[in-house]
Protein backbone atom coordinates (compact mmCIF):
# COMPACT_ATOMS: atom_id res chain seq x y z
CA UNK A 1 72.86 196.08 109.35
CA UNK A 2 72.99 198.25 112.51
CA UNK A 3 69.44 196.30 113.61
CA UNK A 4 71.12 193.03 112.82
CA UNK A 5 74.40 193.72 115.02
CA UNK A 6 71.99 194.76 118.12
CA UNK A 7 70.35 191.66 117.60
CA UNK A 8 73.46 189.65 118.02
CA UNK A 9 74.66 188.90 114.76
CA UNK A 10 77.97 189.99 114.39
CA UNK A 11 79.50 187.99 111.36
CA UNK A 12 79.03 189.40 108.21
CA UNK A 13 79.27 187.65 104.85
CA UNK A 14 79.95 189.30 101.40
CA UNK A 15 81.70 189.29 98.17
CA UNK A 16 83.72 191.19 96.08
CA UNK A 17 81.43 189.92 92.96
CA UNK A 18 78.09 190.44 94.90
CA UNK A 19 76.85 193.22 93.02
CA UNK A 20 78.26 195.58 90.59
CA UNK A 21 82.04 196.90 91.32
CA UNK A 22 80.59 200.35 92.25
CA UNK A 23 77.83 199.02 94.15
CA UNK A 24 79.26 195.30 96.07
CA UNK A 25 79.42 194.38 99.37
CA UNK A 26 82.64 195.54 100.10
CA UNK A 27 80.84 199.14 99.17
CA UNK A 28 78.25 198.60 101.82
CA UNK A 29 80.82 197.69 104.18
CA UNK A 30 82.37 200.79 103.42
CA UNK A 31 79.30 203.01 103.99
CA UNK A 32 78.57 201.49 106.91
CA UNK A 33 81.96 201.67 109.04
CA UNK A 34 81.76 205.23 107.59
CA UNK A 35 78.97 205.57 109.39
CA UNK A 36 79.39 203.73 112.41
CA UNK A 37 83.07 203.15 112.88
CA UNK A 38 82.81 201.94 116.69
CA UNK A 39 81.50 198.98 115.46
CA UNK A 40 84.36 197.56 113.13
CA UNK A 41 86.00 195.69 116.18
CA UNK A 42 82.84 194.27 117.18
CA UNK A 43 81.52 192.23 113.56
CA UNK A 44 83.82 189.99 111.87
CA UNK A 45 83.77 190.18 108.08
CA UNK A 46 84.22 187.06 105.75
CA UNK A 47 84.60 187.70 101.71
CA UNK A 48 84.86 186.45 98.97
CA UNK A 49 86.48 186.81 96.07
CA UNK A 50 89.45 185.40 93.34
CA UNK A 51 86.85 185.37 90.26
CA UNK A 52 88.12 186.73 86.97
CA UNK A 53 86.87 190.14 86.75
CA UNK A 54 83.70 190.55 85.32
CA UNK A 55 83.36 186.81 84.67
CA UNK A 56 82.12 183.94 87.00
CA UNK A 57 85.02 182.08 86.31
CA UNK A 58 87.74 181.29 89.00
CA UNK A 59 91.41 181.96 88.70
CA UNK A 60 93.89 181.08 91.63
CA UNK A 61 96.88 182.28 90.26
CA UNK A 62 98.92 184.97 92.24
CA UNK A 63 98.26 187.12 90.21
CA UNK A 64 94.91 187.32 90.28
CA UNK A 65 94.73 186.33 94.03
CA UNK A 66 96.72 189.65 95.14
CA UNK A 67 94.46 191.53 92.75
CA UNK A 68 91.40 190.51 94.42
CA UNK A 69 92.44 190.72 98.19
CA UNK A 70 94.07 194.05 97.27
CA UNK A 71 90.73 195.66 95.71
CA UNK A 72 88.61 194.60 98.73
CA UNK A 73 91.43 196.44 100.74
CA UNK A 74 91.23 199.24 98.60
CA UNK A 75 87.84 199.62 98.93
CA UNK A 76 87.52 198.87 101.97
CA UNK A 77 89.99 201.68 102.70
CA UNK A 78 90.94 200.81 106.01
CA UNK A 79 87.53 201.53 107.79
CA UNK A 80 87.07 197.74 108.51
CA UNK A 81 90.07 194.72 108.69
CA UNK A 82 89.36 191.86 106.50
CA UNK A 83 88.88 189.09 108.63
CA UNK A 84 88.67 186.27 106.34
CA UNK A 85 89.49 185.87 102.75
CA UNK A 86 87.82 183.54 100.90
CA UNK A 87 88.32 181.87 97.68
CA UNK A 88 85.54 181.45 95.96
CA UNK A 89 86.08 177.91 94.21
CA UNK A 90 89.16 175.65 93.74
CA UNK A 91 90.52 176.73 90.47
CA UNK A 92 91.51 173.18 88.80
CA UNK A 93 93.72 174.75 86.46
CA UNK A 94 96.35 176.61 89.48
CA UNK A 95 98.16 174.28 91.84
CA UNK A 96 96.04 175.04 95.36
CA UNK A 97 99.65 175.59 97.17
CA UNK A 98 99.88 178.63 94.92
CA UNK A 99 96.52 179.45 95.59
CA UNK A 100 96.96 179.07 99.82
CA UNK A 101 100.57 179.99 99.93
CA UNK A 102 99.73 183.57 97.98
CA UNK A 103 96.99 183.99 100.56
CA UNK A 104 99.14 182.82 103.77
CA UNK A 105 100.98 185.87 102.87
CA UNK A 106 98.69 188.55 103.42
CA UNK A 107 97.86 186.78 106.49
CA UNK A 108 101.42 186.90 107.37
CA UNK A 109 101.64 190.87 106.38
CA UNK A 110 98.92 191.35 108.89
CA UNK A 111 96.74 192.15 105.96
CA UNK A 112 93.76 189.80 106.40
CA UNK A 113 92.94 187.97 109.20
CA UNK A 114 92.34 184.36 108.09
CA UNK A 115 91.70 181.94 104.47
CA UNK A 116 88.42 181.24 103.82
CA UNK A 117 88.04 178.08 101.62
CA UNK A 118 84.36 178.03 99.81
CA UNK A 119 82.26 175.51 97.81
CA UNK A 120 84.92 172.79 98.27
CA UNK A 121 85.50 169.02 99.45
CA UNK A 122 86.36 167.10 102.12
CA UNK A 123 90.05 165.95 100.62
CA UNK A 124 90.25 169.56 99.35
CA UNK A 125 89.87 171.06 102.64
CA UNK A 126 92.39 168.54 104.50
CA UNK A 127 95.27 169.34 101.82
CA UNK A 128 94.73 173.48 102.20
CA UNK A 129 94.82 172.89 106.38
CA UNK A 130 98.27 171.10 105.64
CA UNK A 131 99.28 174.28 103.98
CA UNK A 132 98.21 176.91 106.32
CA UNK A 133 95.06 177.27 109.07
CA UNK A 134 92.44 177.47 107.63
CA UNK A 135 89.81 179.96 109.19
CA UNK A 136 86.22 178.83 108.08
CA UNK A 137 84.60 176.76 105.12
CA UNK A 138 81.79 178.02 103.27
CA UNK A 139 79.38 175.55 102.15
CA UNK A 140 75.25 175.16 101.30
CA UNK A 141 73.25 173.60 104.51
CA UNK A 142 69.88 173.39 104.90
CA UNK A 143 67.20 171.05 105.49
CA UNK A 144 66.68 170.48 101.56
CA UNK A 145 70.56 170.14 101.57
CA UNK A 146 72.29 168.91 104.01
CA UNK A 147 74.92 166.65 101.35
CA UNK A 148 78.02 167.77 103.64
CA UNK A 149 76.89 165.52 106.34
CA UNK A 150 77.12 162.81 104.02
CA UNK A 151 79.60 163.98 101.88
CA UNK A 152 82.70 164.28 104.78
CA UNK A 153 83.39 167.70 104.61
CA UNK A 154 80.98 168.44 108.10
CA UNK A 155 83.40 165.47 109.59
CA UNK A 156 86.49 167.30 107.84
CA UNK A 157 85.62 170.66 109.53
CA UNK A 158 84.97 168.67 112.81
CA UNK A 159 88.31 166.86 113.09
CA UNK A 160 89.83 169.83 112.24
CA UNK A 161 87.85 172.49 113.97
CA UNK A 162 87.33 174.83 111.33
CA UNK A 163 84.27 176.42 111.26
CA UNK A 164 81.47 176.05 108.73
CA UNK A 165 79.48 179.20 107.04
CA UNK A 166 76.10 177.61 106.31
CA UNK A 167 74.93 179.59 103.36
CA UNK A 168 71.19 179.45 102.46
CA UNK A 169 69.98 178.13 105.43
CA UNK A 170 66.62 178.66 103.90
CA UNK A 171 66.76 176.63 101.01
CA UNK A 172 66.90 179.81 99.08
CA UNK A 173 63.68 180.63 99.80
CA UNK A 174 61.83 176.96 99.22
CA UNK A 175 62.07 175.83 103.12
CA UNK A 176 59.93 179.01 103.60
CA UNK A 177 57.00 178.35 101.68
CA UNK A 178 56.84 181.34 100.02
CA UNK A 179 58.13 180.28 96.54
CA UNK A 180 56.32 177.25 94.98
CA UNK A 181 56.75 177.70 91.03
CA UNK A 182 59.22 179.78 88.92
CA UNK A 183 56.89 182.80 88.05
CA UNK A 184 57.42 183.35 92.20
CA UNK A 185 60.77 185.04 91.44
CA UNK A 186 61.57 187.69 89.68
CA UNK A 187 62.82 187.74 86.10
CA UNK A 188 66.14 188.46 86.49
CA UNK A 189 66.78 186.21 89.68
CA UNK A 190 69.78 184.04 89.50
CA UNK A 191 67.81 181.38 90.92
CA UNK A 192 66.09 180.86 87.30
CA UNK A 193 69.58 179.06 86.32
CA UNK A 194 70.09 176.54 89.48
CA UNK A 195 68.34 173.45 88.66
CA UNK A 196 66.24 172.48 91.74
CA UNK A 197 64.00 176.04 90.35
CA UNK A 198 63.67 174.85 86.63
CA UNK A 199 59.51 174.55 85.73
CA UNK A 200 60.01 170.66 85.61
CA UNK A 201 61.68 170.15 89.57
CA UNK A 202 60.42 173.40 91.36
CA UNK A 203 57.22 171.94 92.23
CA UNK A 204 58.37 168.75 93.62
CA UNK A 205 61.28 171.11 95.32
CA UNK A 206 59.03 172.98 97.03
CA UNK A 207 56.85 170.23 98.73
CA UNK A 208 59.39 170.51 101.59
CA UNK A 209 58.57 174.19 102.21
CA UNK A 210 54.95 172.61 102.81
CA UNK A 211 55.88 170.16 105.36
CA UNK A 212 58.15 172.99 107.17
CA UNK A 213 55.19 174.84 107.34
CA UNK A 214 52.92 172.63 108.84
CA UNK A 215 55.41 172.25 111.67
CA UNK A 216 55.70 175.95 111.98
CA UNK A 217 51.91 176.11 112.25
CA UNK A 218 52.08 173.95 114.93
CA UNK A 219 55.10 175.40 116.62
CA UNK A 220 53.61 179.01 116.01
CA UNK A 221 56.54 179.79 114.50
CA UNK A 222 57.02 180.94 110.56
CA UNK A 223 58.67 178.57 108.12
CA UNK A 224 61.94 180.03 108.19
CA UNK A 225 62.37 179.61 111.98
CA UNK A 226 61.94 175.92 111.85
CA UNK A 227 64.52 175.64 109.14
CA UNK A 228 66.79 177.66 110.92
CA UNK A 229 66.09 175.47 114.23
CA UNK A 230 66.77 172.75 112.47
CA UNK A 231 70.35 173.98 111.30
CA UNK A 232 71.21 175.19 114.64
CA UNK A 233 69.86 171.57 116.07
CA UNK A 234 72.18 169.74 113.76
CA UNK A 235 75.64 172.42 113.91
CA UNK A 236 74.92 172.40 118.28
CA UNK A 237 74.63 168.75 118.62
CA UNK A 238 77.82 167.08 116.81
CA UNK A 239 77.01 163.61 117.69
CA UNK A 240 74.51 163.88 114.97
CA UNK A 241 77.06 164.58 112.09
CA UNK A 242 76.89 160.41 111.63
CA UNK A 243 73.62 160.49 111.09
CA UNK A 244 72.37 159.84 107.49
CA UNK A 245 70.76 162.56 105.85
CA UNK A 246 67.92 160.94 104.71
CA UNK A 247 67.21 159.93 108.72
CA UNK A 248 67.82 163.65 109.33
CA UNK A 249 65.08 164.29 106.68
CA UNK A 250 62.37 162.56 108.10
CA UNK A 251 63.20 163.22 111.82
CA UNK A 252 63.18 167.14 111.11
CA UNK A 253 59.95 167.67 113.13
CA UNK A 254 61.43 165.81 116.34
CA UNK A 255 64.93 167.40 116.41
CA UNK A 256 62.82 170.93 116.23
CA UNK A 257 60.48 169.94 119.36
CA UNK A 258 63.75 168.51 121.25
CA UNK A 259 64.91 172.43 121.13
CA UNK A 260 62.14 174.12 122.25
């Protein structure tokens, strides 16, 4: 983490179900700014959070919303400020001005910085900025995946200048090559329950990684670094938010040589 914030990069995602409750990332954060507490004002944190405890099931009731910001401020204990609060999913079954409105309230008790919305939609995302700012959207984007360019919500965030978190920039792991059929990841990887890695897709899913890397080896660069390029191509040059995904697909290789 220390190496990571010399090197530049200075916003840190987490969330208060990643990992076990005595062992999250809210608990790292904790060690760390133990550790090294100059550095609190100089990373911004973003996390998430609002599941039922113990359960990956969303609730976005009050009730539960204060519980969950208040535990990651608990255990954070004060040696960072929580930036940005994110929910998790839309719960369908809580209005979302319950939702927004309970966080809007730590926001205005100077207890979090900002609302995070996370795994959402375009329509969502317009009716929670008519609510209350909205600080960031968390979303998948990668080369293998890059539906919100099709899907409005990178046009959303654009008109609206909210920023996008581009989780798994990497295709989780299949844009690097290094995964190319299930009994590449461990047992008890999550992965083994997301679709695109089930024994009868993974191997078509993972031709891509092969492509990236024949680019790389030309580029004499690893795998990851052109599909991280590629991102940073896309998210630096708005123009090409219009442009169809499947054109982004097979253009890949020219948008990496245009950047270096």
């Amino acid at each position: 983490m220390k190496a990571a914030l010399n090197s530049g990069c200075n916003f840190w995602n987490g969330g208060e179900f990643y990992g076990k409750p005595e062992a999250n990332s809210l608990q790292l954060l904790n060690r760390y700014f133990t550790q090294y507490p100059e550095d609190a004002e100089k990373v911004v944190i973003s996390i998430k959070g609002g599941l039922v405890p113990g359960q990956m099931k969303t609730d976005g009731s009050e009730k539960n919303v204060r519980r969950s910001i208040e535990e990651c401020l608990k255990v954070l204990d004060g040696k960072k400020f929580l930036d940005i609060f994110e929910m998790s999913r839309q719960d369908p079954s809580t209005p979302l001005e319950e939702t927004i409105n309970t966080m809007a309230q730590y926001v205005k008790e100077g207890k979090i910085g900002g609302i995070g919305l996370s795994e959402t939609t375009a329509e969502t995302i317009k009716e929670a900025a008519a609510l209350h700012p909205i600080a960031a959207v968390e979303v998948e984007m990668s080369l293998q995946t890059p539906d919100i360019l099709a899907n409005g919500i990178a046009k959303t965030c654009g008109e609206l200048n909210i920023p996008i978190i581009a989780y798994s920039p990497l295709g989780r792991g299949l844009l690097t090559a290094a995964i190319a059929k299930p009994s590449d990841i461990d047992p008890g990887d999550i992965r083994h329950h997301l679709p695109r890695f089930a024994p009868e897709n993974m191997e078509k899913n993972a031709q891509m990684g092969l492509e990236v890397k024949k680019v790389a080896k030309a580029k004499d660069c690893t795998p990851a670094q052109v599909a991280l390029a590629w991102g940073m191509y896309i998210f630096f040059s708005p123009p090409n938010l219009d442009v169809h995904f499947v054109e982004i697909h097979a253009d890949f290789e020219i948008f990496y040589s245009e950047i270096t």
